[in-house]
Protein backbone atom coordinates (compact mmCIF):
# COMPACT_ATOMS: atom_id res chain seq x y z
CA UNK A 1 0.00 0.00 0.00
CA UNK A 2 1.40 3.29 -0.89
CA UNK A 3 1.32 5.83 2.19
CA UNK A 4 1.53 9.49 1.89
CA UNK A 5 1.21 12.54 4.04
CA UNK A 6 -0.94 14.27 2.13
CA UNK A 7 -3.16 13.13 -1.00
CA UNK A 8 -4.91 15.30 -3.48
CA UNK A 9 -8.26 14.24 -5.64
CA UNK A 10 -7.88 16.31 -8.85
CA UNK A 11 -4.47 18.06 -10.31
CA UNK A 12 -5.99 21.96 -11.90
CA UNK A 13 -4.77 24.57 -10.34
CA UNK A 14 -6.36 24.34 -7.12
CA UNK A 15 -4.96 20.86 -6.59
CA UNK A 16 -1.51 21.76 -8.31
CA UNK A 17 -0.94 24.69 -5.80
CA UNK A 18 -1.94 23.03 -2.97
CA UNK A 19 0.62 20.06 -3.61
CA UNK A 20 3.09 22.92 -4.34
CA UNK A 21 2.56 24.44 -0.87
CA UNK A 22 2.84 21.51 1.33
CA UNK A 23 5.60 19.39 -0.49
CA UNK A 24 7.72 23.08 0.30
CA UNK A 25 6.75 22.44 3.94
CA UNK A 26 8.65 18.89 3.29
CA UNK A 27 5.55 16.92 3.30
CA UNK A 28 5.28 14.03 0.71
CA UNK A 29 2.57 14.25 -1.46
CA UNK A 30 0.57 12.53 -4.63
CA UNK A 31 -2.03 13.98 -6.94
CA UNK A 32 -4.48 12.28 -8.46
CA UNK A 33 -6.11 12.87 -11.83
CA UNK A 34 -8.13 11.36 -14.46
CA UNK A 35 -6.16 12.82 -17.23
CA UNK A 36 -3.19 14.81 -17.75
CA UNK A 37 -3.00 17.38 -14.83
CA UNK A 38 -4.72 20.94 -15.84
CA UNK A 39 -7.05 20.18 -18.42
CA UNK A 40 -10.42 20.45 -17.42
CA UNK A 41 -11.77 23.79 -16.00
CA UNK A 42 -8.26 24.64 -15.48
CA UNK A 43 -7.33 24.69 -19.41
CA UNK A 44 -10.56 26.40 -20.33
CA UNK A 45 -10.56 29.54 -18.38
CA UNK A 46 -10.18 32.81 -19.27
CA UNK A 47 -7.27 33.15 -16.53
CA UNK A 48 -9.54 36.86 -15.55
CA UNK A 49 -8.15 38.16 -12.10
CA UNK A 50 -11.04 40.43 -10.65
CA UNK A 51 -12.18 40.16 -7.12
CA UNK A 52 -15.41 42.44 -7.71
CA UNK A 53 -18.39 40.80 -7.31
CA UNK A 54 -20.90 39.78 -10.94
CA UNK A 55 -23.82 39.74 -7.92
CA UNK A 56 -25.01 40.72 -4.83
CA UNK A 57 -24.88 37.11 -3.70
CA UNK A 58 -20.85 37.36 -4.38
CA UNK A 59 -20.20 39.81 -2.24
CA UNK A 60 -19.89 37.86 0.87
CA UNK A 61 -16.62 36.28 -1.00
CA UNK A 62 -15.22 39.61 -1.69
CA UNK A 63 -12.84 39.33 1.63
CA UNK A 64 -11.64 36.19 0.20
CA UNK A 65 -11.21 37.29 -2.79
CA UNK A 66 -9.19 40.18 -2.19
CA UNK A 67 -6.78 38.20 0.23
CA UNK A 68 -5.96 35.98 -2.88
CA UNK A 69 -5.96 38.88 -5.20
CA UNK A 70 -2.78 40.45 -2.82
CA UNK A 71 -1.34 37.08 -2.78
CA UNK A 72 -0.83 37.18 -6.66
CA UNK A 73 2.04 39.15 -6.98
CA UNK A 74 4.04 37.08 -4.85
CA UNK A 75 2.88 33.67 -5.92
CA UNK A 76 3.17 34.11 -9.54
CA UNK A 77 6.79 35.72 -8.82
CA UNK A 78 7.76 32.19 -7.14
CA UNK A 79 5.82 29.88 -9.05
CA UNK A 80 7.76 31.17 -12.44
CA UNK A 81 10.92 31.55 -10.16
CA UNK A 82 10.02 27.18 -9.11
CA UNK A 83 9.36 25.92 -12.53
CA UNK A 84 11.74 28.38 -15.00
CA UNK A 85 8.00 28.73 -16.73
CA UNK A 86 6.29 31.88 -17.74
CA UNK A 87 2.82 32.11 -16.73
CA UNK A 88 1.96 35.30 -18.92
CA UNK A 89 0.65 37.32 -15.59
CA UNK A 90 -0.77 40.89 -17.18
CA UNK A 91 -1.57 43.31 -14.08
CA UNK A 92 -2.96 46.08 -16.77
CA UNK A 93 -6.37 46.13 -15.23
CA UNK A 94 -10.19 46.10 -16.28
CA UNK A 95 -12.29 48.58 -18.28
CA UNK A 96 -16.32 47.54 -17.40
CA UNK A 97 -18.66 49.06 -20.13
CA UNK A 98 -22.01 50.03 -19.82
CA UNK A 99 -24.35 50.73 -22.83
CA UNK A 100 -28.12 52.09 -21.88
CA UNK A 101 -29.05 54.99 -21.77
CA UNK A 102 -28.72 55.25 -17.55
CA UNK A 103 -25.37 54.16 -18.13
CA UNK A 104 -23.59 57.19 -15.56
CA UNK A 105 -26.21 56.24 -12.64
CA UNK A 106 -25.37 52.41 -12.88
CA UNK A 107 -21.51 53.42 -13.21
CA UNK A 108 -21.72 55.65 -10.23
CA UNK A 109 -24.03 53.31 -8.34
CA UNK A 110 -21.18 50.08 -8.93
CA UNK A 111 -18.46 52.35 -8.26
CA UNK A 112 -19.64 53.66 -4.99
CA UNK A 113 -20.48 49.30 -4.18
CA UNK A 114 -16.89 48.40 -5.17
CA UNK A 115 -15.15 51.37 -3.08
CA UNK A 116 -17.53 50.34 -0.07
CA UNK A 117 -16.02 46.79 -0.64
CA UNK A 118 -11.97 48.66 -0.55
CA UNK A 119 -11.85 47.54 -4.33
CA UNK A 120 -10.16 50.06 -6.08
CA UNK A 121 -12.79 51.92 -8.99
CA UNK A 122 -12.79 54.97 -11.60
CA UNK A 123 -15.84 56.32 -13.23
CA UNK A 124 -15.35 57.01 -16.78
CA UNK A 125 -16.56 58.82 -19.67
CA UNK A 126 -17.21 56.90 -23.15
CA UNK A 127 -14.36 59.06 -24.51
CA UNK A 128 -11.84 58.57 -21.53
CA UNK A 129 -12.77 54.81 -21.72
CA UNK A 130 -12.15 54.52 -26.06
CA UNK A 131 -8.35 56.83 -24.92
CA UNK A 132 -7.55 54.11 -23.10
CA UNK A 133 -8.87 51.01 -25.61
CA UNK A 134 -9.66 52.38 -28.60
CA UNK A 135 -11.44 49.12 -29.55
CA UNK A 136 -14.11 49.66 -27.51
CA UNK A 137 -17.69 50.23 -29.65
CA UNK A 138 -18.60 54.21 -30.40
CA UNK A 139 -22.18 52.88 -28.59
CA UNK A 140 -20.34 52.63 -25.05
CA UNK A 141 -22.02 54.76 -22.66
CA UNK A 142 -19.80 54.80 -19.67
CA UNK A 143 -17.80 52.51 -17.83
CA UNK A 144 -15.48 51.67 -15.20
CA UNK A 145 -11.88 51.19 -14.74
CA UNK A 146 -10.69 49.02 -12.23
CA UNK A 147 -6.64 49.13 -12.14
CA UNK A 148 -5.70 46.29 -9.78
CA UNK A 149 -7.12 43.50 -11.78
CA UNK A 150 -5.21 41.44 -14.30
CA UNK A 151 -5.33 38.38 -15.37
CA UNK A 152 -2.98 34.95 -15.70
CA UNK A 153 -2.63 32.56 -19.27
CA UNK A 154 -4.21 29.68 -16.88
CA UNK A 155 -2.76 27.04 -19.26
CA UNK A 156 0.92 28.62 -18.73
CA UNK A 157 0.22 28.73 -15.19
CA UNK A 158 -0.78 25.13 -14.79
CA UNK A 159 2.00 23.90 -16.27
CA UNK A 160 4.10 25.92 -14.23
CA UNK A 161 2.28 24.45 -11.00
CA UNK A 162 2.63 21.01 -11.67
CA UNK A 163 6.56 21.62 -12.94
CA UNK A 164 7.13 23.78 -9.69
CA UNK A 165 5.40 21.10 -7.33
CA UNK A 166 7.04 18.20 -9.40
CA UNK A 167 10.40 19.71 -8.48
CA UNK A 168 9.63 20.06 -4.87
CA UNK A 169 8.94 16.44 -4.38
CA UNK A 170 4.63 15.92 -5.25
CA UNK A 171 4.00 13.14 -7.57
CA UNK A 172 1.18 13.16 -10.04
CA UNK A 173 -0.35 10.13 -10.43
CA UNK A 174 -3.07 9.14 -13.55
CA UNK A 175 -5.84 8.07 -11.81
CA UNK A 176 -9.25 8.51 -11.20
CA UNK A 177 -10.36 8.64 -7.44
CA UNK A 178 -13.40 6.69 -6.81
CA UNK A 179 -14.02 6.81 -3.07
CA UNK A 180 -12.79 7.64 -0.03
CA UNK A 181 -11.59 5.06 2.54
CA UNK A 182 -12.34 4.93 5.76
CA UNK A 183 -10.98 2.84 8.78
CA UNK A 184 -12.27 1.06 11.72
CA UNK A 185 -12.96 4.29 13.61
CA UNK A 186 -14.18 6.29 10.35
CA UNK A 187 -11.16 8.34 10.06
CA UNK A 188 -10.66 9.03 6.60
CA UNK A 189 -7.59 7.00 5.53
CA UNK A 190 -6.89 7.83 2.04
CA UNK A 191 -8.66 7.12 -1.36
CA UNK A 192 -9.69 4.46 -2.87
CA UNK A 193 -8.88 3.60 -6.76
CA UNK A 194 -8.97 0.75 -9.19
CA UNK A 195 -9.21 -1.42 -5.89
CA UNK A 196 -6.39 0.00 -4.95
CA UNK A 197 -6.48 1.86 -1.81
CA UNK A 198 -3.64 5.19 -1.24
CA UNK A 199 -3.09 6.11 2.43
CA UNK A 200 -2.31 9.50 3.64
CA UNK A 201 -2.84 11.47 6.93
CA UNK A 202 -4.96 14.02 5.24
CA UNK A 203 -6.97 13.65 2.39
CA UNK A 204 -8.04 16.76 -0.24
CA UNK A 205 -10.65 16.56 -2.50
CA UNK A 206 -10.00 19.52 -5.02
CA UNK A 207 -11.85 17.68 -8.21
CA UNK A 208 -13.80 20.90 -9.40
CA UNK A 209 -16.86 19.89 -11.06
CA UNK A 210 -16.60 16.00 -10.22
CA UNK A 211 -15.71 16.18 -7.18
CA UNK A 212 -19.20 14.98 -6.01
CA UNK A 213 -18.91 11.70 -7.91
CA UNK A 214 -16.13 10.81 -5.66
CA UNK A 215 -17.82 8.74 -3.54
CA UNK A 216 -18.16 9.70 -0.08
CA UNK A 217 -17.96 13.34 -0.69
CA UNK A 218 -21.13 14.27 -2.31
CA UNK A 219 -22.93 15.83 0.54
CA UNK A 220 -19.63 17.87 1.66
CA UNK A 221 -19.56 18.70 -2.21
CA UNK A 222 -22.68 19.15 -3.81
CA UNK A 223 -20.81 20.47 -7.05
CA UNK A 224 -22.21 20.47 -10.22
CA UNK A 225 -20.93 21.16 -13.46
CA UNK A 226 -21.35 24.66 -15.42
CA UNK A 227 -20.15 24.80 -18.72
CA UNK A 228 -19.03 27.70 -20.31
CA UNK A 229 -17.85 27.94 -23.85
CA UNK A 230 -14.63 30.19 -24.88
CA UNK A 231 -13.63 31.35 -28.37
CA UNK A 232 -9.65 32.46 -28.96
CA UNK A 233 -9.85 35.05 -31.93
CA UNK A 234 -6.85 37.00 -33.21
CA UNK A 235 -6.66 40.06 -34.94
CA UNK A 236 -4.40 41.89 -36.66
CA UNK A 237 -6.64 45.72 -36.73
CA UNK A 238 -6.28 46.09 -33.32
CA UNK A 239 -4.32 45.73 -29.87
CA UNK A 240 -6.70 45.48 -26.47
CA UNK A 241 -4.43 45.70 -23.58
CA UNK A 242 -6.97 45.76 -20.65
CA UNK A 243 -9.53 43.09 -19.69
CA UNK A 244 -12.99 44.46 -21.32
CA UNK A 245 -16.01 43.46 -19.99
CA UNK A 246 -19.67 43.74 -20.37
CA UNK A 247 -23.05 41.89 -18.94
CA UNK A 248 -22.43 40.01 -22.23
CA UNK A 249 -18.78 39.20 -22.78
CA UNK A 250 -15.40 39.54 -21.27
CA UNK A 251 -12.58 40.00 -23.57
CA UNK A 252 -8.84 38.80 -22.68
CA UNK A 253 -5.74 39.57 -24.31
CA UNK A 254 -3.32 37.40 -24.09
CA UNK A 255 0.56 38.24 -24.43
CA UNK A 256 0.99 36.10 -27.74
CA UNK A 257 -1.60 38.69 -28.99
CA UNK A 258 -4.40 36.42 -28.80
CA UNK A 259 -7.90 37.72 -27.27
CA UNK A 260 -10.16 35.43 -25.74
CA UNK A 261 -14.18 35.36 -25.46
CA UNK A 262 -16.54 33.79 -23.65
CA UNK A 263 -19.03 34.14 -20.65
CA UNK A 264 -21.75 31.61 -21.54
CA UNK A 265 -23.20 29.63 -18.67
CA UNK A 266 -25.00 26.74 -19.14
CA UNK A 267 -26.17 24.00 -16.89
CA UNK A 268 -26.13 20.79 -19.20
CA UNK A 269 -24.48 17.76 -17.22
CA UNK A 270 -21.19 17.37 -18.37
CA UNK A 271 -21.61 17.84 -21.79
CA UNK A 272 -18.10 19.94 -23.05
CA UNK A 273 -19.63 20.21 -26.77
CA UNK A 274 -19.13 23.50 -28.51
CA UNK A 275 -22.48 25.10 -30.15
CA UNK A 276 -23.47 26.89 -32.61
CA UNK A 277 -25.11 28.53 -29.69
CA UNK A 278 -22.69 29.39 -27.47
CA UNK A 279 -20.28 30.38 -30.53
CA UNK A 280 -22.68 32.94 -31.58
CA UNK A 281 -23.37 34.23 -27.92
CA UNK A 282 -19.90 34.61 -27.69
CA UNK A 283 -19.53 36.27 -30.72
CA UNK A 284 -22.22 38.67 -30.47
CA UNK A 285 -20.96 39.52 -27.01
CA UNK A 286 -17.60 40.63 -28.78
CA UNK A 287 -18.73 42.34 -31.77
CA UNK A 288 -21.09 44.61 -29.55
CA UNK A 289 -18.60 45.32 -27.02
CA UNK A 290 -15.24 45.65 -29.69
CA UNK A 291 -16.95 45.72 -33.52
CA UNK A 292 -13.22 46.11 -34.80
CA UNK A 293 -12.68 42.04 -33.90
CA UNK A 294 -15.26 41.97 -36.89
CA UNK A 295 -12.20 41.04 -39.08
CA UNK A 296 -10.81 38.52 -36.45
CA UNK A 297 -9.66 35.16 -37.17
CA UNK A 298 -11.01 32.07 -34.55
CA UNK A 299 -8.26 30.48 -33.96
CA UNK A 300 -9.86 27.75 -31.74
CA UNK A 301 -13.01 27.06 -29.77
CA UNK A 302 -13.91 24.84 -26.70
CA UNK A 303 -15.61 24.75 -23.51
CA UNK A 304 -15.39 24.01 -19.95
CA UNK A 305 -17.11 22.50 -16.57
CA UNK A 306 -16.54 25.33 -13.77
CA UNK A 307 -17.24 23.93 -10.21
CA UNK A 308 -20.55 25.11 -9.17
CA UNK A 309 -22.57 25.11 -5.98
CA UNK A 310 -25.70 25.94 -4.28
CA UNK A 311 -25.36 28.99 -2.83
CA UNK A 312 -22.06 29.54 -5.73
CA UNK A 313 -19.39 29.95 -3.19
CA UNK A 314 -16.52 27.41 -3.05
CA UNK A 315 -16.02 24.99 -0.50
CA UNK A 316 -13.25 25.09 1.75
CA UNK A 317 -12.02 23.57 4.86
CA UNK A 318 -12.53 20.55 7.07
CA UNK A 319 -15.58 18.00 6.97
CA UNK A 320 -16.71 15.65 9.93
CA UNK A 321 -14.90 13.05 8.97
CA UNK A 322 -11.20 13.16 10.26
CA UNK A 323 -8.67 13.59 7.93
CA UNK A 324 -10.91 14.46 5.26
CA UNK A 325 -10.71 18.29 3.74
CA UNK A 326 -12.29 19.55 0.58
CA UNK A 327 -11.29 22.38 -1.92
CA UNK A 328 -13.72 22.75 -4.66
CA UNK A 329 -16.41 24.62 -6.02
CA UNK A 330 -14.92 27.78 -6.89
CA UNK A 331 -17.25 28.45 -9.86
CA UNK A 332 -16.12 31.43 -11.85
CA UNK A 333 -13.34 32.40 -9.69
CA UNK A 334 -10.86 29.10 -9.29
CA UNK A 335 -7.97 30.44 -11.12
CA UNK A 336 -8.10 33.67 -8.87
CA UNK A 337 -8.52 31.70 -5.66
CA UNK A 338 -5.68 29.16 -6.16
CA UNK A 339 -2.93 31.30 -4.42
CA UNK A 340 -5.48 32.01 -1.33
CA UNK A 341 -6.85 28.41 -1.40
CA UNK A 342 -3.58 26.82 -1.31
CA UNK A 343 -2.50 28.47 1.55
CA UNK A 344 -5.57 28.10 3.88
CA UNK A 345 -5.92 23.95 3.11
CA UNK A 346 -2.02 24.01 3.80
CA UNK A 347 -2.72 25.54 7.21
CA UNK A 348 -5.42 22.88 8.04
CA UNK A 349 -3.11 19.68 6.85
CA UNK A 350 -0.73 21.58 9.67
CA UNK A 351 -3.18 21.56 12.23
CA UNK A 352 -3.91 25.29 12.00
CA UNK A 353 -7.75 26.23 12.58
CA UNK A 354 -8.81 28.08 10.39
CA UNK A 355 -10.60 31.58 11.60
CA UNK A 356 -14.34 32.74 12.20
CA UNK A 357 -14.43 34.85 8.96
CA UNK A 358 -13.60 31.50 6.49
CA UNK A 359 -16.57 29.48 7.90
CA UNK A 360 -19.28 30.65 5.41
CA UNK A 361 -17.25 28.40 2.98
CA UNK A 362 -17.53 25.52 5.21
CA UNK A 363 -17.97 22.21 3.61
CA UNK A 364 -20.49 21.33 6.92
CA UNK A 365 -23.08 24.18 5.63
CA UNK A 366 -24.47 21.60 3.33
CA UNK A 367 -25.13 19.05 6.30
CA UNK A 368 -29.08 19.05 8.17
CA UNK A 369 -28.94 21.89 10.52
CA UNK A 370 -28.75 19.68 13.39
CA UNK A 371 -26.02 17.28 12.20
CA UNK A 372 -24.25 20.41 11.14
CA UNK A 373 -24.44 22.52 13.92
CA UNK A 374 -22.91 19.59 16.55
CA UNK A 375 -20.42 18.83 14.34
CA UNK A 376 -19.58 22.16 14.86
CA UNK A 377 -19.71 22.21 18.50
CA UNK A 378 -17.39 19.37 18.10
CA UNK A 379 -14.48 20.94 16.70
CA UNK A 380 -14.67 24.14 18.26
């Protein structure tokens, strides 16, 4: 039987950084995946960096959020510095356009929300916004500019992950967890796979969007799949240096000069086919927001399963079974989570609680109230 301190169920960036962080600490470490580590929600994001809320219901993760987004600097400095990989970080920031007519009052009404929140926010004027990307459509109203975001080539930075963890001692294993295991006392003892079972001390589930059909987990993890189809389009007529964004579309340059589309959400199992559908919502999206990338090329299409959840906040922290931590349903925001993620589940596999303000993201808010609230009593 192999024996580990410290197992991982699923090897995107979430998993990747968290084997980074504790093989550093000296602990040994596997990762299990499927497939070839970062390619599932991993490979198809857009990589965006923003920690201002799409929703009112986001807000409460804004605190997280903005811990990670500080973290980035740092942890993309040492993760390129690790693995002698570029991960084609761009802190150039994001221009938010509006188009109706009350265009100023919803500016000024968003900017006021994101300042209240300590996110940094600009009002701007349809010209001041087109100075700064001259892409941007004529029909632009007003809009926003929010200087501290950026945003992260999420391929580069996966491989980058896995090299820098690889070199500090975690092993990535092809596999696909199917349970967890469990001892005499219930203690979770590792994972079980091809009748195989892999001990460890701690065990992390960090499978994104199937990390319910581990089995065990589903009612820590009630994660379902979101797809979200992306389109890569170059072209020539234009340069956008900023992340643009609208209700309809975000638009993401890339350093290669690539600009990438998408924002379609779809809940459809875990179906990853592109459509016709989601092409053309993509497409529209872009046109309306940039009509220069009228003459652009698509260089290549796909779509992803992003990690959702009930109440669309991830799920992070300990579970009522021993041993047993989860990491997973970061929905739309998993790439700009990772560094922040890492780091908390690193200071749990320690045997460092974690404090008041990260319980909200408990997996235990998913148990009955009663089962959940003396577990809680329990452990605290």
């Amino acid at each position: 039987m192999k024996t580990y301190d410290a197992i991982i169920a699923g090897a995107g960036l979430i998993g990747s950084a968290i084997a980074l962080e504790l093989a550093r600490k000296g602990l040994r470490v596997a990762v299990f995946d499927p497939g070839p580590p970062g390619q599932e929600a991993s490979w198809a994001s857009a990589g965006i960096l923003s920690p201002a809320p799409e929703n009112p219901g986001m807000i409460t993760a804004v605190p997280l959020a903005k811990e990670s987004m500080a973290l980035y600097p740092d942890f993309i400095a040492s993760v390129e510095e690790a693995s002698g990989l570029p991960t084609g970080y761009r802190a150039k920031g994001t221009i938010e356009a509006h188009f109706s007519a009350n265009a100023s009052e919803r500016v000024s009404t968003v900017v006021a929300l994101h300042r209240g929140l300590g996110l940094a926010a600009e009002a701007l004027s349809s010209a001041d916004a087109r100075h700064l990307e001259p892409a941007l459509s004529e029909d632009v109203e007003a809009a926003i500019l929010r200087p501290d975001e950026a945003s992260v080539d999420n391929r580069l930075l996966s491989l980058a992950l896995v090299e820098a963890a690889s070199r500090a001692g975690a092993r990535f294993v092809t596999g696909a967890v199917e349970s967890v295991a469990l001892d005499a006392s219930g203690r979770c003892a590792g994972f079980a796979m091809r009748g195989e079972e892999i001990a460890a001390s701690v065990s992390i589930v960090a499978a994104g969007a199937f990390s319910a059909r581990i089995a065990g987990v589903e009612k820590y993890a009630p994660v379902v799949p979101a797809k979200g189809q992306m389109l890569s389009l170059r072209c020539a007529a234009t340069r956008i240096e900023r992340v643009l964004w609208s209700e309809n579309i975000y638009l993401v340059p890339r350093n290669d000069g690539r600009i990438l589309a998408g924002a379609t959400v779809e809940h459809v199992g875990f179906d990853k086919a592109v459509t016709a559908q989601g092409v053309h919502q993509d497409l529209a999206g872009a046109l309306e927001l940039a009509p220069i990338l009228a003459s652009a090329q698509i260089e290549e299409s796909w779509a992803g399963l992003r990690p959702d959840t009930p109440d669309h906040l991830p799920i992070l922290g300990a579970t009522d079974v021993e041993g047993l931590l989860i990491a997973t349903g970061h929905y739309r925001s998993g790439v700009l989570l990772t560094p922040a993620t890492a780091q908390l589940i690193a200071r749990l596999v320690l045997g460092a609680p974690l404090g008041a303000e990260y319980r909200r993201f408990s997996p235990m808010r998913f148990l009955p109230a009663g089962q959940s609230a003396q577990a809680s009593a329990s452990t605290h």
